[in-house]
Protein backbone atom coordinates (compact mmCIF):
# COMPACT_ATOMS: atom_id res chain seq x y z
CA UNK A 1 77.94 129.02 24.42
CA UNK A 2 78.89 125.41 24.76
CA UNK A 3 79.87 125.58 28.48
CA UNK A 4 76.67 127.50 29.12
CA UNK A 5 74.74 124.96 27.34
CA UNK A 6 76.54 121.65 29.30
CA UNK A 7 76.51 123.93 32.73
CA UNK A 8 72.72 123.71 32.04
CA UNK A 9 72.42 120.50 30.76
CA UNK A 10 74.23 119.34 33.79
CA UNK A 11 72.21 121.30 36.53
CA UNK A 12 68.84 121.45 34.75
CA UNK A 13 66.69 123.41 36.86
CA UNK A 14 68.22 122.40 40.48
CA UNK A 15 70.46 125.43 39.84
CA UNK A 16 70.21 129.11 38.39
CA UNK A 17 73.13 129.83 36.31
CA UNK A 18 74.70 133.32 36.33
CA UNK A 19 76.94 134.91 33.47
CA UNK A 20 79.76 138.17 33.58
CA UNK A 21 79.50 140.21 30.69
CA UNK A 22 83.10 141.85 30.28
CA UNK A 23 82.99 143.61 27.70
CA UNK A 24 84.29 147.52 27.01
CA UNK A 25 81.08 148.97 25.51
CA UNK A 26 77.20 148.85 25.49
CA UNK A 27 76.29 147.37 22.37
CA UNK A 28 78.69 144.36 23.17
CA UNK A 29 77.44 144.30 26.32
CA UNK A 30 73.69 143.92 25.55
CA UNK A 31 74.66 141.28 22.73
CA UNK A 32 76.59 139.17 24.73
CA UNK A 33 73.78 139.40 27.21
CA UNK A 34 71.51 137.54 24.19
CA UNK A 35 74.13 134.96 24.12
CA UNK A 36 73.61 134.20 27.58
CA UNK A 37 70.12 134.40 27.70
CA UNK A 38 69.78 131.92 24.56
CA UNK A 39 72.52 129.64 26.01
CA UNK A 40 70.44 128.87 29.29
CA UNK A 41 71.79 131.68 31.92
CA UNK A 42 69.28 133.31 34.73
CA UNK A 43 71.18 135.83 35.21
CA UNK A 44 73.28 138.44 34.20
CA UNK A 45 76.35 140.19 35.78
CA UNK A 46 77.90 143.41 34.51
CA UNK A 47 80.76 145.32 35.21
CA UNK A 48 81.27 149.19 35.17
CA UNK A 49 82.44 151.15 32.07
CA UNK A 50 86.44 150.30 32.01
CA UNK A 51 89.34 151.59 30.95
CA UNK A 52 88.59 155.23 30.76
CA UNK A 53 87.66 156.61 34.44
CA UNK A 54 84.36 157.93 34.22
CA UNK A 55 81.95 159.65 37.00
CA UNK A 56 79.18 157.98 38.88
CA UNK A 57 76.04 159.63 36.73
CA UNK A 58 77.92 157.76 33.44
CA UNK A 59 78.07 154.43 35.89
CA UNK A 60 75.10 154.66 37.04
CA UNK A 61 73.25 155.68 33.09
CA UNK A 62 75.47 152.53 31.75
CA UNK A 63 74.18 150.17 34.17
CA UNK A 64 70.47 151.93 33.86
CA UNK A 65 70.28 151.32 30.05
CA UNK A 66 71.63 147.52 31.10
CA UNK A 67 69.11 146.94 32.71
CA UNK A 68 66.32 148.35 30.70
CA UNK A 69 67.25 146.48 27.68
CA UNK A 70 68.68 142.91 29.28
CA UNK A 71 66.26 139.95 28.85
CA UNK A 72 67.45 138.79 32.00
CA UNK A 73 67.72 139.96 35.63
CA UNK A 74 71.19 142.29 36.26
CA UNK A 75 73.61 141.68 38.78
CA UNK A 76 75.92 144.43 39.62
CA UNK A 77 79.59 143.87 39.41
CA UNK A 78 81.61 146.06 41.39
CA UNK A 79 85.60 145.20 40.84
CA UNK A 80 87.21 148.50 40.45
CA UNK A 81 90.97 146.66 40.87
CA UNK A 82 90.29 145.51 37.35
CA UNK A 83 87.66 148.05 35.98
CA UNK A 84 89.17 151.37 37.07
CA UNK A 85 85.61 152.87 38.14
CA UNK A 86 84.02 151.74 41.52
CA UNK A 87 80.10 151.29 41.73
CA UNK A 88 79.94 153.55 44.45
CA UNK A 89 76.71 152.38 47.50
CA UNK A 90 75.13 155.66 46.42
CA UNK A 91 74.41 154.96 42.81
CA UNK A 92 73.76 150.87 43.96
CA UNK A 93 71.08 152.52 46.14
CA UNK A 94 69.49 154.17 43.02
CA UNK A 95 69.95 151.09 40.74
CA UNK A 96 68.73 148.83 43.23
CA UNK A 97 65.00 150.51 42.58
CA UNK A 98 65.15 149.83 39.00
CA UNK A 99 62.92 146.29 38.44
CA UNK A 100 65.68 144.75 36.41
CA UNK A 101 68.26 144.92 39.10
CA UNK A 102 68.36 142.11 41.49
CA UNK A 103 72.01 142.27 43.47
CA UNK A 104 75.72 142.99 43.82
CA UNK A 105 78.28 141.34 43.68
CA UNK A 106 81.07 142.85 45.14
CA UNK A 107 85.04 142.44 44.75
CA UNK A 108 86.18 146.10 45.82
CA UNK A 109 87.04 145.01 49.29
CA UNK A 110 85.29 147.67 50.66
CA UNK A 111 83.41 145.60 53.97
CA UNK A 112 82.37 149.41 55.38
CA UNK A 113 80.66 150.07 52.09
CA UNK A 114 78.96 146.84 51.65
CA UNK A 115 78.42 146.65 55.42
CA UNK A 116 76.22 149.76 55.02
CA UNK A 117 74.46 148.82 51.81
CA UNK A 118 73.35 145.40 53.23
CA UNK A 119 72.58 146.26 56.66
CA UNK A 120 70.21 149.23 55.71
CA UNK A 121 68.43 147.54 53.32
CA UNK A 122 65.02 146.63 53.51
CA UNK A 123 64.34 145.13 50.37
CA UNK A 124 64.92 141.55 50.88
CA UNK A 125 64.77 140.56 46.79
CA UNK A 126 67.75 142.47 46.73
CA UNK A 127 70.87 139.90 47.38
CA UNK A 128 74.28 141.75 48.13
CA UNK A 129 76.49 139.08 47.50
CA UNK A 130 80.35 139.18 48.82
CA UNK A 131 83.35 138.60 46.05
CA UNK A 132 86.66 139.38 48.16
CA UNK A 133 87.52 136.12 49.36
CA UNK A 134 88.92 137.39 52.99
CA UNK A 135 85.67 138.76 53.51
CA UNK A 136 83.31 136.20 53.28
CA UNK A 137 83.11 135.00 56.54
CA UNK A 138 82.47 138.82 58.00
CA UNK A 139 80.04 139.32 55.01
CA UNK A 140 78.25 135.95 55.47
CA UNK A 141 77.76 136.93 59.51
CA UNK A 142 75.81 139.92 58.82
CA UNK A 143 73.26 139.08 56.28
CA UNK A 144 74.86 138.58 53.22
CA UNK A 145 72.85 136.11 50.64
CA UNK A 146 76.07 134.49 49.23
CA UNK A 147 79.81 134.43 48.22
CA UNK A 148 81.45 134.12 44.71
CA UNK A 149 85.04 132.90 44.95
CA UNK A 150 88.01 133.13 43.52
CA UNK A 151 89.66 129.83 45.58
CA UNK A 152 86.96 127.89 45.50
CA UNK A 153 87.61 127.05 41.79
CA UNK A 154 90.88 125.78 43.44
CA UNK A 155 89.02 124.13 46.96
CA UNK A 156 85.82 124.78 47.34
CA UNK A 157 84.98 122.42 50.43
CA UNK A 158 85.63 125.50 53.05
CA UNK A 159 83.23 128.12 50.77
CA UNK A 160 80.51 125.48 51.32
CA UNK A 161 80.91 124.40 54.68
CA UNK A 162 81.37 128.64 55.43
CA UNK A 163 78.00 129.13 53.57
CA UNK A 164 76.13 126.04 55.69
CA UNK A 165 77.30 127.19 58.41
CA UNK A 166 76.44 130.63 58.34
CA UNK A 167 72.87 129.60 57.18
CA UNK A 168 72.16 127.75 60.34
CA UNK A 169 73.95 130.07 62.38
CA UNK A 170 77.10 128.35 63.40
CA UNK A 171 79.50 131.57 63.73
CA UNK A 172 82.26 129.45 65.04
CA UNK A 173 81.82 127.03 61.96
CA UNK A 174 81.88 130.25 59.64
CA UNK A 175 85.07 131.71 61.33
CA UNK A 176 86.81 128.70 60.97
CA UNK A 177 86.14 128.14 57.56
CA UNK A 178 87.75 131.60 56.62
């Protein structure tokens, strides 16, 4: 609560803030989502069910009811390495529809699967957003509307130049940054 409330106080409205909901089941999930909400988030992120390995139509309900009952906007967290259960692109392609869900961020190092996802879609208020760090640069070069990184909370000077560069179209620029 306290870092959400400085992060805010610090970036006012220059900057939307978005928070990760860990947490194992849905009714911590939703309350934690409150916290955020009251705390000065924008957004939400939320992982898959973890620990137990669990089929897409229980992924896909969990992130459904999410969404339904968040006050804010749901972002799609797909890290399988730590949650066990992958958000596979057909179930993002039926969550995507829901009004509620606005992106993905995702971590599963899977370029072919987010490669597909991002290039066939249409929707532009959709934002597929790349979290494997050795894939930003690829990700960035076909479309992707940002990066969350691990390193950059270590140097984040090559993340930002990557991003510039890739929005005004500097592919050497990008490459080099990576």
């Amino acid at each position: 609560r306290d870092m959400l409330k400085l992060a805010r106080s610090v970036v006012e409205e220059r900057q939307f803030i978005c928070g990760a909901v860990l947490r194992p089941n849905l009714p911590e999930v939703l309350d934690e989502i409150g916290e955020l909400e009251r705390n000065g988030a924008d957004y939400a992120v939320a992982v898959p069910p973890y620990y137990y390995s669990v089929d897409q139509s229980v992924v896909e309900e969990h992130f459904r009811r999410i969404a339904e009952a968040s006050p804010l906007p749901l972002i799609l967290y797909n890290i399988p390495g730590c949650t066990g259960n992958r958000l596979e692109l057909a179930t993002v392609r039926v969550l995507k529809n829901h009004p509620n869900v606005v992106g993905i961020k995702d971590s599963s190092g899977d370029l072919a699967a987010f490669s597909r996802g991002l290039l066939a879609d249409e929707d532009d208020s959709f934002i597929w957003i790349q979290g494997e760090d050795y894939l930003d640069a690829a990700s960035l070069l076909i479309g992707a509307g940002g990066i969350v990184t691990g390193l950059g909370n270590v140097m984040v000077e090559p993340y930002i130049e990557m991003y510039a560069a890739a929005v005004r179209g500097d592919v050497t620029a990008v490459l080099e940054s990576q």
